[in-house]
Each structure stands twice: as structure tokens, then as C-alpha cells.
Protein backbone atom coordinates (compact mmCIF):
# COMPACT_ATOMS: atom_id res chain seq x y z
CA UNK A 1 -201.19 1.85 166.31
CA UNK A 2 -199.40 -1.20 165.02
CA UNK A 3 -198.53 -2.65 161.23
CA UNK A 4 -198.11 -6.60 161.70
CA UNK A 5 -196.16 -8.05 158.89
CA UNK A 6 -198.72 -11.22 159.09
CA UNK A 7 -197.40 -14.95 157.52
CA UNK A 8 -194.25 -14.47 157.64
CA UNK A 9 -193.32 -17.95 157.59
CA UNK A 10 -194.37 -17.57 153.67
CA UNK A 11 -191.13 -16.21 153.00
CA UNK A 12 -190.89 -17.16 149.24
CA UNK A 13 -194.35 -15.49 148.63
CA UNK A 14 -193.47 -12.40 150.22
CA UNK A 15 -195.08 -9.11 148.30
CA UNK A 16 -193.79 -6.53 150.47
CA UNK A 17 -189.86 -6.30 151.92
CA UNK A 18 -189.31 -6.23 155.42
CA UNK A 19 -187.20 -2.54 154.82
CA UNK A 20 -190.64 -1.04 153.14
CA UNK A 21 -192.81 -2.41 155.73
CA UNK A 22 -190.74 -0.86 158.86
CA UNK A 23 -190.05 2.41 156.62
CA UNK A 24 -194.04 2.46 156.21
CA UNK A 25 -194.40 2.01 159.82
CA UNK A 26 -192.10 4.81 160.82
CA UNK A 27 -193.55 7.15 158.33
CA UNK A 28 -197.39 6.60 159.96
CA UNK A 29 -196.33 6.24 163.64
CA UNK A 30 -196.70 2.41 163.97
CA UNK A 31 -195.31 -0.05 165.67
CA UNK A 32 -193.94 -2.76 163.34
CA UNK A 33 -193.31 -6.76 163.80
CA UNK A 34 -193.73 -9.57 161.00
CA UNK A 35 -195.63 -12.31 162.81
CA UNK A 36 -196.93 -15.71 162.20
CA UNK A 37 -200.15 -17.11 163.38
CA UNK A 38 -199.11 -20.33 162.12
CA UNK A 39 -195.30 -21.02 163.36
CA UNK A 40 -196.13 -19.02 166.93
CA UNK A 41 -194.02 -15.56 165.94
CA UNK A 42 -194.20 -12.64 167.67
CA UNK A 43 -198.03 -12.28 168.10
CA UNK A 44 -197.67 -11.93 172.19
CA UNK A 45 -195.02 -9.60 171.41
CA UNK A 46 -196.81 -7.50 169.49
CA UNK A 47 -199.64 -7.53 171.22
CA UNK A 48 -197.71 -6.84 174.74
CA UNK A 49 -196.09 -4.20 172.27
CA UNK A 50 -199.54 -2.54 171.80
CA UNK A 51 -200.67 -3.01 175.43
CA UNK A 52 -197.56 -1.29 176.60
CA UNK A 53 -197.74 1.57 174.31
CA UNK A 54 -201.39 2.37 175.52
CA UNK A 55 -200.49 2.45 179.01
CA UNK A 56 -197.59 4.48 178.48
CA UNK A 57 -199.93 7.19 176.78
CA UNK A 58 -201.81 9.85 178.73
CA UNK A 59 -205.16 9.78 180.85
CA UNK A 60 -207.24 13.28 179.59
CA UNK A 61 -209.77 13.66 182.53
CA UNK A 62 -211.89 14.99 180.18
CA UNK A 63 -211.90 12.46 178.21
CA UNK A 64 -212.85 9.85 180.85
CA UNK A 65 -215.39 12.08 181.81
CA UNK A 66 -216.56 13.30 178.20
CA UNK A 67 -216.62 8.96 177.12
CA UNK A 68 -218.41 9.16 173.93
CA UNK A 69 -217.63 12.63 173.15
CA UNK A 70 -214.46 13.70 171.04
CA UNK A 71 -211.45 14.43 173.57
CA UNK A 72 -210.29 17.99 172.50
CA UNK A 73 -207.12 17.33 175.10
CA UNK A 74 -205.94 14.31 172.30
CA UNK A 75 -205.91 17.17 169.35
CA UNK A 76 -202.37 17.94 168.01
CA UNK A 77 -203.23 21.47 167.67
CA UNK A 78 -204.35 22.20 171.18
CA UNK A 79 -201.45 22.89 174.22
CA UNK A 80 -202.07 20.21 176.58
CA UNK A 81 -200.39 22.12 179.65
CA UNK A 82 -203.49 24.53 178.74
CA UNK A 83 -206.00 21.20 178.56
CA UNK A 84 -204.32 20.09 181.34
CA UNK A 85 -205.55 22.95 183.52
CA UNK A 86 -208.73 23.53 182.00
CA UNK A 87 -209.42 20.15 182.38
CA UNK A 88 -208.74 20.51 186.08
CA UNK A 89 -211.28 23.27 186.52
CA UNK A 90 -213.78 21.07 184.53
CA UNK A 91 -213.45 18.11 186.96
CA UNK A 92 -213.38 20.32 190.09
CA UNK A 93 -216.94 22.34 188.72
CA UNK A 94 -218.31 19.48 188.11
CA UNK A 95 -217.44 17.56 190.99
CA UNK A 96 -218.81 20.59 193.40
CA UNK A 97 -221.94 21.13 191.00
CA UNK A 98 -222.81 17.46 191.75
CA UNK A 99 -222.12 17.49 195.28
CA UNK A 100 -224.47 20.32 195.76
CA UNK A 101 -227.19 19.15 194.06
């Protein structure tokens, strides 16, 4: 989800450059910020960074209703239009089996 670039106020014992760090980050899919606890830097941002990511990101129903469970909708190798759907039929079977019951 994220890479923070933590202590970054310790400029002059830096071990990792701020190019290798972000190039890192793109490479895995990450969101990247250097931060310091200590001098106040960027740790809202990053976390509003993160919290605006995750809401961006899809609901699966089955997921929600699945909790526990691994989501098949969230797997790369699976069509989500197709998830989609099924996932529609799930909810609305389930939904009618527990209403007649």
C-alpha cells in the first residue's frame, strides 16, 4: 500500500536516495512520501494518502459477505465484469434463501 521514507530529517545519515525509494515504490505499486515523526512531515499526508486510496478502491459484495474468506472478485486473474455479475446472483440467492427460511 504505501513505502514511507521514515526520519527524514536525518538527512546526512540517509542510506537510501530519495530517486531509489520512489523508483521502488513505482515498481511494487506503492504510494511513496519521506516523513518525519520527529519534525511533523507528511505523516497526515500520507496517511490521508492511504485513506483516500482505500476508498477510491472497489466494494466486492462477496467479499463483504464472504468476511474471513478469500475474495476471488480481488484476484488479478479473474474478469471482474464476470464477478461482478456472479456476485449479484450470489447476493440475490442468498438474500431470497434467507427470507424464506
Amino acid at each position: 500500500m504505501a513505502l514511507a521514507g521514515n526520519k527524514a530529517d536525518l538527512e546526512d545519515k540517509r542510506q537510501v536516495t530519495t530517486e531509489d525509494a520512489k523508483l521502488f515504490a513505482d515498481q511494487n505499486g506503492l504510494i511513496f512520501m519521506e516523513t518525519s515523526a520527529k519534525v511533523e512531515t507528511n505523516i497526515k499526508e500520507l496517511f490521508f494518502k492511504i485513506a483516500t486510496t482505500l476508498a477510491a478502491q472497489p466494494v466486492h459484495a462477496e467479499c463483504v459477505i464472504n468476511l474471513g474468506d478469500p475474495c476471488p472478485a480481488a484476484e488479478p486473474s479473474k474478469s471482474l465484469s464476470n464477478d461482478h455479475h456472479h456476485s449479484k446472483q450470489a447476493i440475490n440467492r442468498r438474500t431470497t434463501d434467507s427470507t424464506i427460511h
